[in-house]
Structure formats: C-alpha cells, structure tokens
N, C-alpha and C. Protein backbone atom coordinates (compact mmCIF):
# COMPACT_ATOMS: atom_id res chain seq x y z
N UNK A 1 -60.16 -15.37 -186.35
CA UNK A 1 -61.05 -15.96 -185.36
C UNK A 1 -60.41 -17.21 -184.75
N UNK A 2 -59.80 -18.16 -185.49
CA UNK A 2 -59.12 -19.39 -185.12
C UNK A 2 -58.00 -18.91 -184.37
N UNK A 3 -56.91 -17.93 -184.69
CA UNK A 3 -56.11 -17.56 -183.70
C UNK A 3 -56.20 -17.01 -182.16
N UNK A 4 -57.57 -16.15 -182.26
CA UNK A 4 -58.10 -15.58 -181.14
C UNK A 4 -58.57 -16.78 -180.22
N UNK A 5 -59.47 -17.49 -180.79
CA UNK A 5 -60.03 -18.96 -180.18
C UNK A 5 -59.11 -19.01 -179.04
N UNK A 6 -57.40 -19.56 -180.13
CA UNK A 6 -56.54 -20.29 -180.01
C UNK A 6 -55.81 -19.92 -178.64
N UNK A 7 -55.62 -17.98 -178.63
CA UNK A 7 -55.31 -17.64 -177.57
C UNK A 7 -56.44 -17.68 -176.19
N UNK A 8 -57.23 -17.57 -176.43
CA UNK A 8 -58.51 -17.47 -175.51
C UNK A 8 -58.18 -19.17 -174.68
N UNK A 9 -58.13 -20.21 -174.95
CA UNK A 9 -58.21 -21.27 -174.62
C UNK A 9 -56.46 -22.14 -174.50
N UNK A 10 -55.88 -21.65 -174.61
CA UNK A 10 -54.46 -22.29 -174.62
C UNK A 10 -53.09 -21.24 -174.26
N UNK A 11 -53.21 -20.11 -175.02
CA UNK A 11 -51.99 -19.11 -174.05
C UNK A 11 -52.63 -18.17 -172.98
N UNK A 12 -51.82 -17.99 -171.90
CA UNK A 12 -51.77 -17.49 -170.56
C UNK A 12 -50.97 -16.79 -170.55
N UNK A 13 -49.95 -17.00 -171.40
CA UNK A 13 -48.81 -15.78 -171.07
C UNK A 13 -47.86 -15.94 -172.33
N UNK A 14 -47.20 -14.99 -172.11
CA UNK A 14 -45.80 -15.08 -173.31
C UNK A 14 -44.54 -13.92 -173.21
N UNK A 15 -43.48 -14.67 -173.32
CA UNK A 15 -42.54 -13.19 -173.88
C UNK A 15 -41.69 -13.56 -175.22
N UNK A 16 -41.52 -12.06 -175.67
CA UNK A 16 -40.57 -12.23 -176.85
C UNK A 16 -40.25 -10.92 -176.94
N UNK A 17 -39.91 -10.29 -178.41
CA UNK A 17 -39.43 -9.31 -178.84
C UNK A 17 -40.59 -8.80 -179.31
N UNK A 18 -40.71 -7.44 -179.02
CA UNK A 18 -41.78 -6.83 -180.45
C UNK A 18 -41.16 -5.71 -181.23
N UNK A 19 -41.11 -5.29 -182.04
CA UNK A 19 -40.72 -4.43 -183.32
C UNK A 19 -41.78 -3.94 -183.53
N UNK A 20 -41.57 -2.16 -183.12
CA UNK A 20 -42.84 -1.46 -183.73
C UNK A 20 -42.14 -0.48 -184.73
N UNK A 21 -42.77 -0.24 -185.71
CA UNK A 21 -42.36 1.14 -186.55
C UNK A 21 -44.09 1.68 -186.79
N UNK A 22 -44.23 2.96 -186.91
CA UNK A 22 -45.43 3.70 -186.83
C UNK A 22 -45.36 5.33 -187.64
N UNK A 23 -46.36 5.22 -188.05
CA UNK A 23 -46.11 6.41 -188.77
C UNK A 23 -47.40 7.50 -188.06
N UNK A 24 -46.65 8.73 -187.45
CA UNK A 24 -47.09 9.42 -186.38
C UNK A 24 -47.38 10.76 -187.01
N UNK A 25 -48.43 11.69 -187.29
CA UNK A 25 -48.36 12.85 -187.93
C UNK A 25 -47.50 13.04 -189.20
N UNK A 26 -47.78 11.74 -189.87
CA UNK A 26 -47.03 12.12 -191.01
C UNK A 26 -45.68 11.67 -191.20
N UNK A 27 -44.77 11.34 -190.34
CA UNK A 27 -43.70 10.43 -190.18
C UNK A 27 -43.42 9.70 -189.42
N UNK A 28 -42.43 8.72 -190.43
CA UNK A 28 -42.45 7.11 -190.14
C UNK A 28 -41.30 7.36 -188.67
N UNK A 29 -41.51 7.16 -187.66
CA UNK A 29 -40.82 6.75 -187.02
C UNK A 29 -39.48 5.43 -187.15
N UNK A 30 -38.80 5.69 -186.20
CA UNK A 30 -37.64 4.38 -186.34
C UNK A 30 -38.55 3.06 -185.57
N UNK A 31 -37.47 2.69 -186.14
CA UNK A 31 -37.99 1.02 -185.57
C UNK A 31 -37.57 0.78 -184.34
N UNK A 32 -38.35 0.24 -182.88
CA UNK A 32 -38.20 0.16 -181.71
C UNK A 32 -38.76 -0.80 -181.37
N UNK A 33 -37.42 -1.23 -180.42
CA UNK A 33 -37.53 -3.15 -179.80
C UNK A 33 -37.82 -3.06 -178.48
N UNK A 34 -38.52 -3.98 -178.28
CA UNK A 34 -38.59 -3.82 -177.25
C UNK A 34 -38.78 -5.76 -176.54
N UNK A 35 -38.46 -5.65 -175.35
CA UNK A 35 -38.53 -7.34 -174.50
C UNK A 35 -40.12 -7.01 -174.15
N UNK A 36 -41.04 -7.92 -174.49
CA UNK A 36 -42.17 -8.09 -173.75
C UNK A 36 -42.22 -8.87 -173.10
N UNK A 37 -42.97 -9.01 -172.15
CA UNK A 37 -43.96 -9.96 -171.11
C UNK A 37 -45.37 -9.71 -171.37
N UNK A 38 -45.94 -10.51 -171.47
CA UNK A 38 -48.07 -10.71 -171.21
C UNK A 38 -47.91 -11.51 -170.87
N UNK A 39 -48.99 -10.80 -169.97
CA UNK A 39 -49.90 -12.12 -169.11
C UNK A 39 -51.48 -11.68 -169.86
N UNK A 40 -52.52 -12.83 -170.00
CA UNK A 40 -53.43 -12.61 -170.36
C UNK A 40 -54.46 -12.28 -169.30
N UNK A 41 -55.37 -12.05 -169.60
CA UNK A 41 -56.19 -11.84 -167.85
C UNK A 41 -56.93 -13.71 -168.08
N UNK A 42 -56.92 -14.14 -166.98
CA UNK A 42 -57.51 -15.33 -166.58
C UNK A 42 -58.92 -15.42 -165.67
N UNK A 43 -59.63 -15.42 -166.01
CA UNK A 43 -60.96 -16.04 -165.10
C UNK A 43 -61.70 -17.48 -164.73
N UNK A 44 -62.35 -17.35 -163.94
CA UNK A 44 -62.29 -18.66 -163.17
C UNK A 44 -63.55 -19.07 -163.68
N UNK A 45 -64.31 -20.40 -163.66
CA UNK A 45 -65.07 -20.22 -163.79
C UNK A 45 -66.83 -19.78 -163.19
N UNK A 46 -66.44 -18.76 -162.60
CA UNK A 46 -67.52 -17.96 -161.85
C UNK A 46 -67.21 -16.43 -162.53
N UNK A 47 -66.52 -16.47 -163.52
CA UNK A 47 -65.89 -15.21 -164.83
C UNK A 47 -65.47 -14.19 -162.88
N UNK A 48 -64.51 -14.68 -162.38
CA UNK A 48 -64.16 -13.79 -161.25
C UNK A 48 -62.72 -14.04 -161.73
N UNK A 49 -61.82 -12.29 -161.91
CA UNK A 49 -60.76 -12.44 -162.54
C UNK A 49 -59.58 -13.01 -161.63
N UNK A 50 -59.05 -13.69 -162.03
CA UNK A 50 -58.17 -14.64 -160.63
C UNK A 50 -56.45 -14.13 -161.15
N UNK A 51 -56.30 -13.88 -162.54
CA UNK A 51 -55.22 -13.19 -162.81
C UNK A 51 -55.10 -11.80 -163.58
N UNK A 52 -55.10 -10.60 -163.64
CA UNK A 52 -54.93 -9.79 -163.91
C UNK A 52 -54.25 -9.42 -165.46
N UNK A 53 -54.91 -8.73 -166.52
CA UNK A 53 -53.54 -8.80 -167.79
C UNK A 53 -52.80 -7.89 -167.74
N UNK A 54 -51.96 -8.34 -167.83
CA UNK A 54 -50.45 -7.39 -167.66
C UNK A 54 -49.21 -7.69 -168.54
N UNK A 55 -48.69 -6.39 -168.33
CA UNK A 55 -47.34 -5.93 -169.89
C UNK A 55 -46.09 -5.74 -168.69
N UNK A 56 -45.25 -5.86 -169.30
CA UNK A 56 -44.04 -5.52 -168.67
C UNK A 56 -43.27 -5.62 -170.26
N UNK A 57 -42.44 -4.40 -170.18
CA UNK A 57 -41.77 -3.89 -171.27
C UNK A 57 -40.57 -3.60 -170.79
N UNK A 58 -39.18 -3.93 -171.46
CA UNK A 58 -37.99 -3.05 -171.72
C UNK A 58 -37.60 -3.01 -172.83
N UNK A 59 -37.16 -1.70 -173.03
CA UNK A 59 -36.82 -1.15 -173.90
C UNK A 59 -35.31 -1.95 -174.44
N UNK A 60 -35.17 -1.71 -176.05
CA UNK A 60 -33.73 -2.39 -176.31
C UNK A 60 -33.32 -1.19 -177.16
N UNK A 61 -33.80 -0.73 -178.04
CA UNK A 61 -33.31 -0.10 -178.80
C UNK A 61 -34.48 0.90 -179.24
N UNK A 62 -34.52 2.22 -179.82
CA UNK A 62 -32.65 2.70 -180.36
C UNK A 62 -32.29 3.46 -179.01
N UNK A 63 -31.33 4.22 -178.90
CA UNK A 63 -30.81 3.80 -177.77
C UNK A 63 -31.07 5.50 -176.97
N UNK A 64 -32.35 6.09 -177.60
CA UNK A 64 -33.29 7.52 -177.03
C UNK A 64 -33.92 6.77 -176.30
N UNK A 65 -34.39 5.30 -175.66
CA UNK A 65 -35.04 4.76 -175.47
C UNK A 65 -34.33 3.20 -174.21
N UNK A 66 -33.32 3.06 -174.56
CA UNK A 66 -33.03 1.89 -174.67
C UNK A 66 -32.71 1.71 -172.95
N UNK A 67 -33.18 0.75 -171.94
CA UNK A 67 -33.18 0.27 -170.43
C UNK A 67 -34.67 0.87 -170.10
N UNK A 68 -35.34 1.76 -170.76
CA UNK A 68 -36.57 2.04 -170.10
C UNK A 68 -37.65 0.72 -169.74
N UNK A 69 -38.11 0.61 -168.99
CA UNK A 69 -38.83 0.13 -168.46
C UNK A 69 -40.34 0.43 -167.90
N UNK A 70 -41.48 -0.55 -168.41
CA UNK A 70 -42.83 0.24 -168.19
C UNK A 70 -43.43 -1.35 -167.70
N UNK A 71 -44.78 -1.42 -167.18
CA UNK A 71 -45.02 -2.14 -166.19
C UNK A 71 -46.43 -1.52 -166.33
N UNK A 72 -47.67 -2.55 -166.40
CA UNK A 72 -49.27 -2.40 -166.42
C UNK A 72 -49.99 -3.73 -165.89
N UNK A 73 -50.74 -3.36 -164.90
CA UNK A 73 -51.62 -4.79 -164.44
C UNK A 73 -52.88 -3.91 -164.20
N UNK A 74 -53.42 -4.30 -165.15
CA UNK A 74 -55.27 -3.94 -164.99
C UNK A 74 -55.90 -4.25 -163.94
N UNK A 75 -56.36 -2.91 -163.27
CA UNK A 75 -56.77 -3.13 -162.15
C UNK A 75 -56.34 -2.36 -160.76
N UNK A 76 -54.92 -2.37 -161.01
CA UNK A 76 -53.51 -2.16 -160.38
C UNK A 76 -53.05 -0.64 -160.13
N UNK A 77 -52.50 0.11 -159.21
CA UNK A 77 -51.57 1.04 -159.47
C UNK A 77 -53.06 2.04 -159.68
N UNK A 78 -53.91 2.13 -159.29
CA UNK A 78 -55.18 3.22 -159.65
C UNK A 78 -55.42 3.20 -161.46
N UNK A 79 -55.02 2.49 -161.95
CA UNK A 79 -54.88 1.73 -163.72
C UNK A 79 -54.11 2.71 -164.17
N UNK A 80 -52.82 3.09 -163.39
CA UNK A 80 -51.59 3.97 -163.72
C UNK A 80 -50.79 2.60 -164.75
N UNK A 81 -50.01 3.40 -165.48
CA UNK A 81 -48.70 2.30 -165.57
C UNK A 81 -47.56 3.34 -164.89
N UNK A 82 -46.75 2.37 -164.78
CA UNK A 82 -45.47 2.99 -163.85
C UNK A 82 -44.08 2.54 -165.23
N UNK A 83 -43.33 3.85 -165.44
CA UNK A 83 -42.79 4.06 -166.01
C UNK A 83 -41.26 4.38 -165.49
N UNK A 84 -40.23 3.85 -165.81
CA UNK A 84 -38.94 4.02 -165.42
C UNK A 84 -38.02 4.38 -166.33
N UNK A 85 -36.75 5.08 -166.31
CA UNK A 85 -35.97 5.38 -167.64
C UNK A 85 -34.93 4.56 -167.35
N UNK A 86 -34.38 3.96 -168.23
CA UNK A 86 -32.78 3.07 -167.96
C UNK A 86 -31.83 4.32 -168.12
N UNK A 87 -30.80 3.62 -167.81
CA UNK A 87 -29.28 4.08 -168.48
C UNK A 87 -28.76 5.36 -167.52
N UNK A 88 -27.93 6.43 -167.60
CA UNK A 88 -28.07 7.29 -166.84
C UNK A 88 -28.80 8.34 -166.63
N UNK A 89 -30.18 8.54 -167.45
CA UNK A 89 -31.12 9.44 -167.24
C UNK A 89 -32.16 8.94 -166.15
N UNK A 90 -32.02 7.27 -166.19
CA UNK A 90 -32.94 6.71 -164.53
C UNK A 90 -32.42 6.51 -163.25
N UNK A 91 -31.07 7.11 -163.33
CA UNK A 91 -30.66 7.14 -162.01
C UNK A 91 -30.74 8.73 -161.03
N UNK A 92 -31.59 9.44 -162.13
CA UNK A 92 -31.95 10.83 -161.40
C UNK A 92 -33.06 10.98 -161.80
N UNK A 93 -34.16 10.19 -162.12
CA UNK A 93 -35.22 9.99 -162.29
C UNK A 93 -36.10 9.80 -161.83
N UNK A 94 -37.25 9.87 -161.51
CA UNK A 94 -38.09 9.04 -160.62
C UNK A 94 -39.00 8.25 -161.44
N UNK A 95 -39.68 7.55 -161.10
CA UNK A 95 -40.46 6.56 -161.53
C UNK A 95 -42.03 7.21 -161.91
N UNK A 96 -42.32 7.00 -162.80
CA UNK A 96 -43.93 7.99 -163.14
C UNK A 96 -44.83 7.02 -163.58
N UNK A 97 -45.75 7.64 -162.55
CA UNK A 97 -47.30 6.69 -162.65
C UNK A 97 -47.85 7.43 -163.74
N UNK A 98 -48.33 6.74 -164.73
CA UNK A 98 -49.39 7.33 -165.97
C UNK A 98 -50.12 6.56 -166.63
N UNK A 99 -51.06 7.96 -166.62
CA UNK A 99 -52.60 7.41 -167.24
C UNK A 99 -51.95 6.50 -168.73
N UNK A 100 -52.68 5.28 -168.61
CA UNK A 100 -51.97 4.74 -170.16
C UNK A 100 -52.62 5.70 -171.58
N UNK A 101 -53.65 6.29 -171.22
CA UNK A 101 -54.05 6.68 -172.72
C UNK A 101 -53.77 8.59 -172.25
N UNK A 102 -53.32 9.19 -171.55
CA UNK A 102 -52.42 10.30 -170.94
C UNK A 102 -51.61 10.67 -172.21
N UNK A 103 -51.38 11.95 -172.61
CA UNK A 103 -50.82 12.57 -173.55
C UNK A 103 -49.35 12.02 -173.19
N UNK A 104 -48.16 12.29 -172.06
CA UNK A 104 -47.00 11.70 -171.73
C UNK A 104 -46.81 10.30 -171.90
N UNK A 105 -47.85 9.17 -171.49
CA UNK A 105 -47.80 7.91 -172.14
C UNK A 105 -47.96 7.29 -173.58
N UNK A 106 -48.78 8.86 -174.67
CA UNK A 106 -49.26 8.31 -175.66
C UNK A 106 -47.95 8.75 -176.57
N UNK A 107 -46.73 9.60 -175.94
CA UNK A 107 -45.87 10.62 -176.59
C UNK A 107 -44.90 9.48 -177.92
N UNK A 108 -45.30 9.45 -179.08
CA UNK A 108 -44.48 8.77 -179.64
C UNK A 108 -45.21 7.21 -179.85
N UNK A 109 -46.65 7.00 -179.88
CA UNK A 109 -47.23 5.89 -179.90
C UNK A 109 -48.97 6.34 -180.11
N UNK A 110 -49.00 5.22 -180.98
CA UNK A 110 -50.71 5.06 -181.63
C UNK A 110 -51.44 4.55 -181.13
N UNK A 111 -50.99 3.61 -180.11
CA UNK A 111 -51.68 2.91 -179.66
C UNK A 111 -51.60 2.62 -177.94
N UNK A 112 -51.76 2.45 -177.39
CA UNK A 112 -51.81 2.74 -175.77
C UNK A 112 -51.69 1.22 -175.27
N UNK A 113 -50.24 0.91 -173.80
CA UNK A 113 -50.25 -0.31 -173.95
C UNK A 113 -51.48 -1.26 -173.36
N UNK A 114 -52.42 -0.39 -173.02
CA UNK A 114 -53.76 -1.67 -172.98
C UNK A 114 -54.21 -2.13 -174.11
N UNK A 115 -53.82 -2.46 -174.97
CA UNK A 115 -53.82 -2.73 -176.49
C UNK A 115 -53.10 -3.69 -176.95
N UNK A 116 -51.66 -3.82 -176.30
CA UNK A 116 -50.83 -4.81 -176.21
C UNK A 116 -51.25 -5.92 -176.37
N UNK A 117 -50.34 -7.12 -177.46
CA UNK A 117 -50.52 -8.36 -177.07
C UNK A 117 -51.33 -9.13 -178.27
N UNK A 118 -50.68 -10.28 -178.37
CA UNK A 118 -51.33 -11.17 -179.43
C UNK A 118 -52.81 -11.38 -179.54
N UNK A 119 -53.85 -11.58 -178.23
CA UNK A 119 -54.99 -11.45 -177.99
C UNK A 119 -55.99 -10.22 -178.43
N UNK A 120 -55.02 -9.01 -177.90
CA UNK A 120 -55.67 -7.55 -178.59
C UNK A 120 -55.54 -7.73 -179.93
N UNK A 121 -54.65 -7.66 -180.06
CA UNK A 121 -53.79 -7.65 -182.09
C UNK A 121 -55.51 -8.58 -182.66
N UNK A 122 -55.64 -9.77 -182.59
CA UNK A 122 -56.79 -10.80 -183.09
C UNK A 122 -57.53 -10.02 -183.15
N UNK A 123 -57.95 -9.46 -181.87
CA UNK A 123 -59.84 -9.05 -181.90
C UNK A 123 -59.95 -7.55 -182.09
N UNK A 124 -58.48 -7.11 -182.28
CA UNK A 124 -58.53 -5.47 -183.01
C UNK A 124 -58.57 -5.87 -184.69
N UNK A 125 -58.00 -7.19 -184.95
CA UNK A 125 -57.90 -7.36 -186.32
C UNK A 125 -59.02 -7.93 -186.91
N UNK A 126 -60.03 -8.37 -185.97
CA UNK A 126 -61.37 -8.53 -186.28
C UNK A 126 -62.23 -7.68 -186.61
N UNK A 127 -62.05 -6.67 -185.40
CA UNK A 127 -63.03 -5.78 -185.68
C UNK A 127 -62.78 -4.64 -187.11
N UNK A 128 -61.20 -4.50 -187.29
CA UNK A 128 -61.30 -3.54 -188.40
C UNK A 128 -61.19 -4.35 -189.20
N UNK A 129 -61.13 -5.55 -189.69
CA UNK A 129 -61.47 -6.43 -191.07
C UNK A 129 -62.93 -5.89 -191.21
N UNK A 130 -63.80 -6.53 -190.34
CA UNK A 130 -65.21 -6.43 -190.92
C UNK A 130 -65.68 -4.95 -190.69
N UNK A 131 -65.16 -3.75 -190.09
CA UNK A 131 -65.50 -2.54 -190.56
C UNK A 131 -65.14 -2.26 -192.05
N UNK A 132 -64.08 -2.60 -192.30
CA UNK A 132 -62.98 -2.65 -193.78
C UNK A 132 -64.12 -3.31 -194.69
N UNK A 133 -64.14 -4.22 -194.52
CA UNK A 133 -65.24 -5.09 -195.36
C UNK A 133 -66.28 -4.40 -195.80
N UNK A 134 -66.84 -3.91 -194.66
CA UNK A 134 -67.90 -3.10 -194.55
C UNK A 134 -68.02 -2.05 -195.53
N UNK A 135 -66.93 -1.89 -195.24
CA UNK A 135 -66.64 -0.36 -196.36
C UNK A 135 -66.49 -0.70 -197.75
N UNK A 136 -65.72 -2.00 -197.92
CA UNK A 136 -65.53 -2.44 -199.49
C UNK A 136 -64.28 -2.39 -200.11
N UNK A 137 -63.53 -2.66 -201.09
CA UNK A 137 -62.83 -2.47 -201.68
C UNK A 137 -61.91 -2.92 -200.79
N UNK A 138 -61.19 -3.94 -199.93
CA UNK A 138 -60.16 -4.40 -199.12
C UNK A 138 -59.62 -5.63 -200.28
N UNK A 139 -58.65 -5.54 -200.13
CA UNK A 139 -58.02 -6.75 -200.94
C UNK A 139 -57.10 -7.41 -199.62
N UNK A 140 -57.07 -8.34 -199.43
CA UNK A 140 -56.39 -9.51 -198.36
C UNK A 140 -55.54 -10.17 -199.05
N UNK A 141 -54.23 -10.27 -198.64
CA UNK A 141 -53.17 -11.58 -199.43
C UNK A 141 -52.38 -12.36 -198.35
N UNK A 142 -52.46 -13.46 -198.57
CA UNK A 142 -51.84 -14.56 -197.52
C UNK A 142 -50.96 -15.21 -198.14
N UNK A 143 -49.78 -14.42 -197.60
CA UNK A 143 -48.48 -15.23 -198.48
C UNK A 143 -47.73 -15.73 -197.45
N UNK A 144 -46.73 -16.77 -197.85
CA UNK A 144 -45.50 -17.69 -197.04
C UNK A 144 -44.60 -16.18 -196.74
N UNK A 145 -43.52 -16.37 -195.90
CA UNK A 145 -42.97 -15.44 -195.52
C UNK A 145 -41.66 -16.19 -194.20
N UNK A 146 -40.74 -15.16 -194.41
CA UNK A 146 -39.32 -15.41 -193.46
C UNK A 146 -38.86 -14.66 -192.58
N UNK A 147 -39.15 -14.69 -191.11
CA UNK A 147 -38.38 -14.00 -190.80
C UNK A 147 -37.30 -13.88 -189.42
N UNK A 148 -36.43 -13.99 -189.65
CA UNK A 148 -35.27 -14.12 -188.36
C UNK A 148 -34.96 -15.73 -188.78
N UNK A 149 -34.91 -16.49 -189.86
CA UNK A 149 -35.06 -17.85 -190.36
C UNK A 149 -36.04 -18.47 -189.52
N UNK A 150 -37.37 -17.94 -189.80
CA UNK A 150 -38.72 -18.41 -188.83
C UNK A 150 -39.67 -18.36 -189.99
N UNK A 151 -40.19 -19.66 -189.88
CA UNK A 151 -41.24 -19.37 -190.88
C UNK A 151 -42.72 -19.02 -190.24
N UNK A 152 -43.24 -18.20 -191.02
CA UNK A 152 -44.26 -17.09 -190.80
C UNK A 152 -45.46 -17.10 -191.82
N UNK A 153 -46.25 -16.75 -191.55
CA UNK A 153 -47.31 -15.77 -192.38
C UNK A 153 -47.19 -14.45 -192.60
N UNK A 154 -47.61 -13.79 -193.87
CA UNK A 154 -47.59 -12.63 -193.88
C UNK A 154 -49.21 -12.29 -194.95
N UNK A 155 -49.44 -11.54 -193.73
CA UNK A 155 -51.13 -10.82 -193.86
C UNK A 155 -51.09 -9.70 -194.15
N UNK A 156 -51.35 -9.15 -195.69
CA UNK A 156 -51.49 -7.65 -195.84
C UNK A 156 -53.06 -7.64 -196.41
N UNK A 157 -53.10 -6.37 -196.18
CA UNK A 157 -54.36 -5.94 -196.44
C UNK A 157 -53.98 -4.39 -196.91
N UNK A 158 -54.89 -4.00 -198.20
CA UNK A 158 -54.36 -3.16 -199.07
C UNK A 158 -55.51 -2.72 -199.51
N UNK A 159 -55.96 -1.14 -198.92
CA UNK A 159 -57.07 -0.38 -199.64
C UNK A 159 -56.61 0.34 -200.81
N UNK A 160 -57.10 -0.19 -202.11
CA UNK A 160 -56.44 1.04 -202.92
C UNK A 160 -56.35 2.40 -202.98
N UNK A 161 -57.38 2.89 -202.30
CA UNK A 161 -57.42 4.37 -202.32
C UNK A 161 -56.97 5.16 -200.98
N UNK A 162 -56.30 5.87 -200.34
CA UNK A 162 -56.15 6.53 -199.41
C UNK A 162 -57.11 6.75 -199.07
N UNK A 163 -57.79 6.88 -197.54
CA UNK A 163 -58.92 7.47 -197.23
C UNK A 163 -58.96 8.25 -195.81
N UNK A 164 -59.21 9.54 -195.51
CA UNK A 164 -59.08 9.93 -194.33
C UNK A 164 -59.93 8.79 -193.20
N UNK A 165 -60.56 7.91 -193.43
CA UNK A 165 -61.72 7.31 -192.49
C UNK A 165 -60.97 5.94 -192.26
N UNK A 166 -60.50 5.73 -192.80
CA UNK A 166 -59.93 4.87 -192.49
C UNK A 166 -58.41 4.56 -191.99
N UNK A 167 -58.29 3.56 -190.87
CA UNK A 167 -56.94 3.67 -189.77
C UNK A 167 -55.76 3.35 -190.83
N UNK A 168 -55.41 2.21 -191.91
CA UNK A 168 -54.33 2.95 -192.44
C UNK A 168 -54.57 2.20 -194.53
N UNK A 169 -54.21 2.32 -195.09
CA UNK A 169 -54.15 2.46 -196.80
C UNK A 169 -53.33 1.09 -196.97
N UNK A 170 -52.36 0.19 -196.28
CA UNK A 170 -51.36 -0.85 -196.13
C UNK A 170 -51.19 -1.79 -194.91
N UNK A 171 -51.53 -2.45 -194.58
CA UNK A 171 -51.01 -3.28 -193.32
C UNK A 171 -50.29 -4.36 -193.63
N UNK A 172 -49.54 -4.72 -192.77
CA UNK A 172 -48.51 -5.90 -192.93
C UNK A 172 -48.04 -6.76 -191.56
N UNK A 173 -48.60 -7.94 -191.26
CA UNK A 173 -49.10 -8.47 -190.18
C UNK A 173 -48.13 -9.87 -190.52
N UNK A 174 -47.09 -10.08 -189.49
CA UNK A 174 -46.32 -11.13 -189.76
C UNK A 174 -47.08 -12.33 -188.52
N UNK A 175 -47.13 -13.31 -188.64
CA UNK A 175 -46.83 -14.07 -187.63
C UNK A 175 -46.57 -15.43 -187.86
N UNK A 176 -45.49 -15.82 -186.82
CA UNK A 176 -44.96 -17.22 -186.13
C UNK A 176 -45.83 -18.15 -186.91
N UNK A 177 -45.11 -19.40 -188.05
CA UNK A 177 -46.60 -20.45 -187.76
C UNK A 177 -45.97 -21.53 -186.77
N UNK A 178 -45.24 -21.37 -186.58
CA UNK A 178 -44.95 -22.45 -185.38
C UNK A 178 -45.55 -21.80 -183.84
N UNK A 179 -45.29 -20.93 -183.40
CA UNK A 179 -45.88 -20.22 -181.93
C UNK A 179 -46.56 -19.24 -182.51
C-alpha cells in the first residue's frame, strides 16, 4: 500500500530493465530482457486524463527476440499495440497492430502489457495478497537481498500446498530500496 501511495503521488514515469522468466503450460521459459519505458497515466485535477499510460519496450535478449520493439498508449492506436521485429526479420516485416490481450500478443506471456509497470505490479499485489489471505495458509518473508550490487528487498510468498485456484504455489518479488 505504501509503495502504491508512493507511485500514485511522486512517479510519472520511469525506464529500466525488466527480467521476466514465466512458467507457461508447464514450462519455465528463458529469461527475457527487455528496455522499458512507463509513463503512468496522469490526471488533472478535474480526474480529465491529460497524459495517457504508456509502455514502450525493446527487446534485448535472447536473441529469438532481441531489437523487437512494442509500443502501447491507452486510448491510442484503436487500444491496438503496434508491434515491430528488430534485426533482419524487421526489415521484411511490417509493423502489427494488436489487440493487447489477442492470442498473437499473448503468444509466450501471462500477462498482457496493460499490466505493465511498477504501479500495476502494487495493486495486482494487493489484490492477490488479500484474496491469498483470504484463502489462508500464505506465509510472507521479507528478507535483505542483492542484486546487480543494488540493495533490494526480497518478497516471497509461499503457499504450501499446490493448488489449481490459485495464480502460483512461490512468488519472488525483488525490489530497488533505493528507487
């Protein structure tokens, strides 16, 4: 809640790296980097949206992947994202508008990039804490943690039992305590 606050009232935007690994029908996918951009959506105060939230992604690695380029502003594009391939498969390519939650946009991902972003991450991690809760048996551990020589938090949350109803049995949630 204090982080969400935190973004709600003080970040507007950000870029960095994100690192996803995901486990998709049963296997773990590789690990994929990617350059982000967010923008948060901004409203004025008459709640009239004056900036739009938006992703801009390139791809870094691994390298099935790597110069692609994807691009989302809510609102925008008929709420297409526009999708580009790097390297020499985007120079005979064309550029593809897609539905973000579209079977071709979802190909290889759990989550759809209107989802994106330190702001989503909070208030998705809100809402399945207290469903989790809800349910019982969640164990939470807040330990010190390192990473890239950055010191961090690290948030797991650990259902002991496997459960089809629930989104996953392990989570492991790093973040920045400096940014």
């Amino acid at each position: 809640h204090q982080a969400l606050a935190r973004c709600e009232r003080e970040i507007a935007d950000y870029t960095g790296v994100i690192v996803k690994r995901e486990r998709i029908s049963g296997n773990l996918n590789d690990e994929c980097y990617m350059l982000a951009k967010i923008r948060h959506e901004q409203r004025d105060a008459n709640n009239y949206v004056r900036v739009p939230f938006s992703v801009y992604l390139k791809f870094l690695k691994p390298g099935a992947v790597k110069g692609r380029e994807v691009i989302y502003v809510k609102g925008q594009n008929k709420g297409k994202l526009i999708a580009h391939e790097g390297g020499f498969k985007g120079k005979f390519t064309p550029s593809l508008h897609l539905d973000p939650n579209g079977t071709l946009a979802m190909m290889g991902q759990r989550y759809p990039i209107t989802d994106i972003g330190i702001k989503n991450l909070c208030s998705k991690l809100i809402e399945r804490g207290n469903r989790d809760r809800a349910v019982g048996n969640c164990q939470v551990r807040v330990t010190e943690a390192n990473i890239n020589q950055r010191a961090a938090k690290r948030i797991e949350l650990i259902h002991p039992l496997r459960r089809p109803s629930l989104d996953f049995h392990i989570a492991r949630i790093f973040v920045d305590k400096e940014y």
